[in-house]
C-alpha atoms as a PDB file:
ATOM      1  CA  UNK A   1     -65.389 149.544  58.376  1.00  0.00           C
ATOM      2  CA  UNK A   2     -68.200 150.033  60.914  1.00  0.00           C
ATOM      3  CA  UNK A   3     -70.793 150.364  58.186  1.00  0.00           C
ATOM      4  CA  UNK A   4     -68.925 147.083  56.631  1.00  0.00           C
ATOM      5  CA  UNK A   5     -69.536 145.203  59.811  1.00  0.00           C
ATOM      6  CA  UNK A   6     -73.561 146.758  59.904  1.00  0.00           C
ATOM      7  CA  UNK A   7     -72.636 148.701  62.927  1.00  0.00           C
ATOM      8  CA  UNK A   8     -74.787 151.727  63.410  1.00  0.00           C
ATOM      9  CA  UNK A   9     -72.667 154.982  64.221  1.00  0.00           C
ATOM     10  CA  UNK A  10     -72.631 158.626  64.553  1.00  0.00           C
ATOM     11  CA  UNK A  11     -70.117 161.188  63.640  1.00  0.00           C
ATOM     12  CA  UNK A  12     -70.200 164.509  65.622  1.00  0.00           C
ATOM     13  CA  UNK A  13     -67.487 166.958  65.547  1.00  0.00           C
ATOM     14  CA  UNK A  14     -66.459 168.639  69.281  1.00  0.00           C
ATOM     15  CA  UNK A  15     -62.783 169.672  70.547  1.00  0.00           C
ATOM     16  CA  UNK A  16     -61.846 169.261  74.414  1.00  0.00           C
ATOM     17  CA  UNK A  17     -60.160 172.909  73.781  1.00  0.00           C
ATOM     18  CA  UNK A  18     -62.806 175.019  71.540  1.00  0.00           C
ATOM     19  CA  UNK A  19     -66.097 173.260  72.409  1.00  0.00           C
ATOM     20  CA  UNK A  20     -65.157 172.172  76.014  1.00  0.00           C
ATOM     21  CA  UNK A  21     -68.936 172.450  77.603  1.00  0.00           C
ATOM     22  CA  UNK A  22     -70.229 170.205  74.336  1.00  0.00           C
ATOM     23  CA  UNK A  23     -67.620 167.935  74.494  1.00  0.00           C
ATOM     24  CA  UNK A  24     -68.613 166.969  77.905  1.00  0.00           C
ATOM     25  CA  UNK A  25     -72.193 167.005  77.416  1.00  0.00           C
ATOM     26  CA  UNK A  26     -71.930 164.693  74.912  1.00  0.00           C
ATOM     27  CA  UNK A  27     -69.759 162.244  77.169  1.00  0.00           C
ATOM     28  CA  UNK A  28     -72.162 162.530  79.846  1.00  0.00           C
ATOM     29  CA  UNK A  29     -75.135 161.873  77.696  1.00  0.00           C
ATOM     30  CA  UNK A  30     -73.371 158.921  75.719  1.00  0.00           C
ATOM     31  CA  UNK A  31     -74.526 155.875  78.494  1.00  0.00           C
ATOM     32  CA  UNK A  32     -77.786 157.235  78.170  1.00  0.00           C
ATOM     33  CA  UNK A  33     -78.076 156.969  74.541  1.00  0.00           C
ATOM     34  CA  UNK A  34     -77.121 153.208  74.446  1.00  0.00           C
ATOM     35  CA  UNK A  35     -73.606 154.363  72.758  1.00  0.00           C
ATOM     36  CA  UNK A  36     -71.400 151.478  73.295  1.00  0.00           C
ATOM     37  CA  UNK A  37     -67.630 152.977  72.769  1.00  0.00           C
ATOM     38  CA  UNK A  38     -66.684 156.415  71.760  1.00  0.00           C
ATOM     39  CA  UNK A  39     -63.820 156.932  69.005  1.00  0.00           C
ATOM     40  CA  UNK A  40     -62.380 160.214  69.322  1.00  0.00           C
ATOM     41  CA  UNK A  41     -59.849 161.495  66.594  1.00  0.00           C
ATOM     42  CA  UNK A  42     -57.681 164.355  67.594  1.00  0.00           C
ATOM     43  CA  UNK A  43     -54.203 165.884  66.639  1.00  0.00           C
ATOM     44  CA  UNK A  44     -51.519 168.303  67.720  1.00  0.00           C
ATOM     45  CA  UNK A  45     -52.415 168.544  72.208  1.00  0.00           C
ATOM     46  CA  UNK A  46     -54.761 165.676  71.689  1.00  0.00           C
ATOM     47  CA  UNK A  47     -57.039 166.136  74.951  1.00  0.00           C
ATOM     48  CA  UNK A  48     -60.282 165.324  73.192  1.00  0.00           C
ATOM     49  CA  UNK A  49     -60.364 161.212  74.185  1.00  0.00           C
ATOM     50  CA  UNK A  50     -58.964 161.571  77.877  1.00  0.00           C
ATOM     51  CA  UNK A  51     -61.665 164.465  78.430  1.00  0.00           C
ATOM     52  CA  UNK A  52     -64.430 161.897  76.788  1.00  0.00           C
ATOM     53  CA  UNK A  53     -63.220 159.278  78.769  1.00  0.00           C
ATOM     54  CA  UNK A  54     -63.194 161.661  82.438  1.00  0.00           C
ATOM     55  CA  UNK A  55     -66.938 162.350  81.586  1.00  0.00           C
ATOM     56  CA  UNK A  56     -68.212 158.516  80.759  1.00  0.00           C
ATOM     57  CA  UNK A  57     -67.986 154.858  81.484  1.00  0.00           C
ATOM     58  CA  UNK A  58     -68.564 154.222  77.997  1.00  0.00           C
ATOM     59  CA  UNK A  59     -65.223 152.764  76.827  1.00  0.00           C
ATOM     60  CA  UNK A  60     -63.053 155.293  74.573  1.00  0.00           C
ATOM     61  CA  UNK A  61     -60.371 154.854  72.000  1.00  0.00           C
ATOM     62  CA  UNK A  62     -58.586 157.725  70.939  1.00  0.00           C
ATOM     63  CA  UNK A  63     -57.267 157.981  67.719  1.00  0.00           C
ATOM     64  CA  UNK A  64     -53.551 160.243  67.394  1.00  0.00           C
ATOM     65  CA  UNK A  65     -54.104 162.043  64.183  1.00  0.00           C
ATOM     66  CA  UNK A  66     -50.860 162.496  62.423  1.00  0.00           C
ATOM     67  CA  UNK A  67     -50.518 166.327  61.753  1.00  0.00           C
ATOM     68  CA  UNK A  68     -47.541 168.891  61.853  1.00  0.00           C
ATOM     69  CA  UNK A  69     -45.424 169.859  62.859  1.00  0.00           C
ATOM     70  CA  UNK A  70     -44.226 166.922  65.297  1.00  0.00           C
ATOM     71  CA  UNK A  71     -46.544 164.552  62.350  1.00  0.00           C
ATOM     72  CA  UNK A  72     -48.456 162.772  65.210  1.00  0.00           C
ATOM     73  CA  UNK A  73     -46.031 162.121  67.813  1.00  0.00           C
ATOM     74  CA  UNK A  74     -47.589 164.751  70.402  1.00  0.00           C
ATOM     75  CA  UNK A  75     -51.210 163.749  69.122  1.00  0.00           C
ATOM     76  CA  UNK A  76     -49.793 160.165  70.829  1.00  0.00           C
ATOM     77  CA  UNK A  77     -48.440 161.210  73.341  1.00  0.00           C
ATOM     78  CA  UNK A  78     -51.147 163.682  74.380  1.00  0.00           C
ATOM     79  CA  UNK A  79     -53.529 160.014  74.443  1.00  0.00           C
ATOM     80  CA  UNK A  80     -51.320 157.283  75.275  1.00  0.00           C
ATOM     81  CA  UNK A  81     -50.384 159.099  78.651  1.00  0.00           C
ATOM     82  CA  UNK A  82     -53.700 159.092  80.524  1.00  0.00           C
ATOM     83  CA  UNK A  83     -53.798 159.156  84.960  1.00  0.00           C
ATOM     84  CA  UNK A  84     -54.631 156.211  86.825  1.00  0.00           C
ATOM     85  CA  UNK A  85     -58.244 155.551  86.302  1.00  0.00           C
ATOM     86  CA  UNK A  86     -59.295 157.319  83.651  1.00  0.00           C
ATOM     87  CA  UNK A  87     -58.578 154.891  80.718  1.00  0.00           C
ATOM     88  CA  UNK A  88     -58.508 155.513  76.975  1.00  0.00           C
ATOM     89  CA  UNK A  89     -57.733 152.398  74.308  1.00  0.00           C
ATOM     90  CA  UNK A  90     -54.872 154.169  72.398  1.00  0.00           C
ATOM     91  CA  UNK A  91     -55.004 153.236  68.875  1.00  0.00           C
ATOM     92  CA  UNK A  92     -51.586 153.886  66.454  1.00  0.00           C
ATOM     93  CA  UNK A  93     -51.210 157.382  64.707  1.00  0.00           C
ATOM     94  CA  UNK A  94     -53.278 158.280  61.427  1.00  0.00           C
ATOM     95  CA  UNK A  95     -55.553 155.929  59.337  1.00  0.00           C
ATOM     96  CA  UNK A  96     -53.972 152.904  60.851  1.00  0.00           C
ATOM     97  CA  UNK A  97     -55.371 153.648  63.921  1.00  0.00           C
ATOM     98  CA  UNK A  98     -58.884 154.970  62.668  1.00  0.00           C
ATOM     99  CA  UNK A  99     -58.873 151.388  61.332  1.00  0.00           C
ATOM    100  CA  UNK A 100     -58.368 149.696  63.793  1.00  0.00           C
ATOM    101  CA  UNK A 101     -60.027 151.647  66.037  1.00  0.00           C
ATOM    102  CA  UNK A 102     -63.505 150.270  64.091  1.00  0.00           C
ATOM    103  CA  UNK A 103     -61.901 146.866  64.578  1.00  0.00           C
ATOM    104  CA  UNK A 104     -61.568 147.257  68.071  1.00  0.00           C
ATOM    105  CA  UNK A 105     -65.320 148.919  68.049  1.00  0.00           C
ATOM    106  CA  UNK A 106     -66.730 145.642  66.821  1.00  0.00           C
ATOM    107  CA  UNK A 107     -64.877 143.130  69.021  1.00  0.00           C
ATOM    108  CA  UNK A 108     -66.260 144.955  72.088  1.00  0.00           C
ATOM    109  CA  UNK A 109     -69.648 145.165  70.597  1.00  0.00           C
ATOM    110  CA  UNK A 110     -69.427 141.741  69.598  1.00  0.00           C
ATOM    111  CA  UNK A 111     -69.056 140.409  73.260  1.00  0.00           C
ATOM    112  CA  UNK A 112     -72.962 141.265  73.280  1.00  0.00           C
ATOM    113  CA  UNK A 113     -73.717 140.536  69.751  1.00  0.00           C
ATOM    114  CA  UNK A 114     -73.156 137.157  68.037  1.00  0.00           C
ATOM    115  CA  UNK A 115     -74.171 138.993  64.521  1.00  0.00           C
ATOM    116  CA  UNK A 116     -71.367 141.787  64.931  1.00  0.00           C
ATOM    117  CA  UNK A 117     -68.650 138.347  65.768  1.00  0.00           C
ATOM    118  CA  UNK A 118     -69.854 136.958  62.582  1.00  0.00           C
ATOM    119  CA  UNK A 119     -69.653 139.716  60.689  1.00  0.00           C
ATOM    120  CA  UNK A 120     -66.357 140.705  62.177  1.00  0.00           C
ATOM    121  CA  UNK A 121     -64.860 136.870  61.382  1.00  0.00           C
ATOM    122  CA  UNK A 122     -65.742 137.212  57.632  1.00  0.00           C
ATOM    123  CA  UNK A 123     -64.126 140.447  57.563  1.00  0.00           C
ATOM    124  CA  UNK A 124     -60.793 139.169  58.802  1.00  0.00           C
ATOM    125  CA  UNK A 125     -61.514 136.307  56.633  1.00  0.00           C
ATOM    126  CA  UNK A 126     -61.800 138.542  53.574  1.00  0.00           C
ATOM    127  CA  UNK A 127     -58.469 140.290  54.459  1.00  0.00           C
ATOM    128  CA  UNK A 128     -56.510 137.166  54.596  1.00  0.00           C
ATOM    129  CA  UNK A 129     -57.916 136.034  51.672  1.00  0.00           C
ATOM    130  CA  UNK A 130     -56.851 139.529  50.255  1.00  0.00           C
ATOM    131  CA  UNK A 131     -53.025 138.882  51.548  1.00  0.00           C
ATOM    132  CA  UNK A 132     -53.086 135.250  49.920  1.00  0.00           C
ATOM    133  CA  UNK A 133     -54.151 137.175  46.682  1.00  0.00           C
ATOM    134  CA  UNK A 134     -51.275 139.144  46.648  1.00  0.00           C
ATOM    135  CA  UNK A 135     -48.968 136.521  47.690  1.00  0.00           C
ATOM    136  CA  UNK A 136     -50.016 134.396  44.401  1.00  0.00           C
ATOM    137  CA  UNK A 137     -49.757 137.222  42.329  1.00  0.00           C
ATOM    138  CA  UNK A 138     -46.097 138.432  43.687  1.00  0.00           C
ATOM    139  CA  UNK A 139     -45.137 134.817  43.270  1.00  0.00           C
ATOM    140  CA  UNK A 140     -46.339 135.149  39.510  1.00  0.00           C
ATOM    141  CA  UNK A 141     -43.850 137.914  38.531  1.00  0.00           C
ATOM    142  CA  UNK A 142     -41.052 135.624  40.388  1.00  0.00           C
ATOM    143  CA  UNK A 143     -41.471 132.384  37.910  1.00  0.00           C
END
């Protein structure tokens, strides 16, 4: 979706458990960079988005990934539930989420780019048009 909307992005893997002093770093060094939001994916004891957000003004929006055993639920859980004043957007479990967490990306982009706004209005444009698509061809198989 990000690529869709020409939104320039990078994907780096870290873990608030197994890479704890990277994670951080790369939190710490995000403002710095010009990143605008951090997405951070994690499952099971999903600490990786609260820990970005602790080390960074840079919005975050964690992502629950949905894995086992508890399918998500702790992942949730483990992102929703943040302390006062450390905040992290909380996006809904699995691809969903992901999605929308791009989505999300773009609006707060968009406050300082009118291009990303456009770009983000013909997406949503395209999707209803999608659902109106489907709706005509459902109502086919009915008459």
């Amino acid at each position: 979706i990000l690529k869709k909307l020409g939104i320039s992005y990078e994907t780096v893997i870290a873990s608030a458990h197994r890479t704890p002093e990277r994670t951080t770093r790369l939190a710490s060094e995000a403002e710095d960079k010009g990143i605008e939001v951090i997405i951070a994916g994690a499952g099971m004891a999903a600490h990786l988005a609260g820990v970005l957000a602790a080390h960074t003004i840079v919005p975050v929006i964690g992502v629950p990934i949905d894995s086992p055993p508890l399918n998500g639920l702790d992942s949730l859980l483990s992102t929703v539930q943040m302390p006062f004043g450390v905040p992290v957007a909380t996006m809904a479990i699995g691809k969903a989420g992901a999605k929308n967490a791009a989505i999300l990306s773009a609006q707060i982009i968009g406050r300082k780019d009118p291009e990303v706004v456009k770009r983000l209005k013909g997406y949503r444009k395209k999707m209803a048009e999608e659902v109106e698509k489907k709706s005509r061809t459902l109502q086919g198989y009915n008459n």
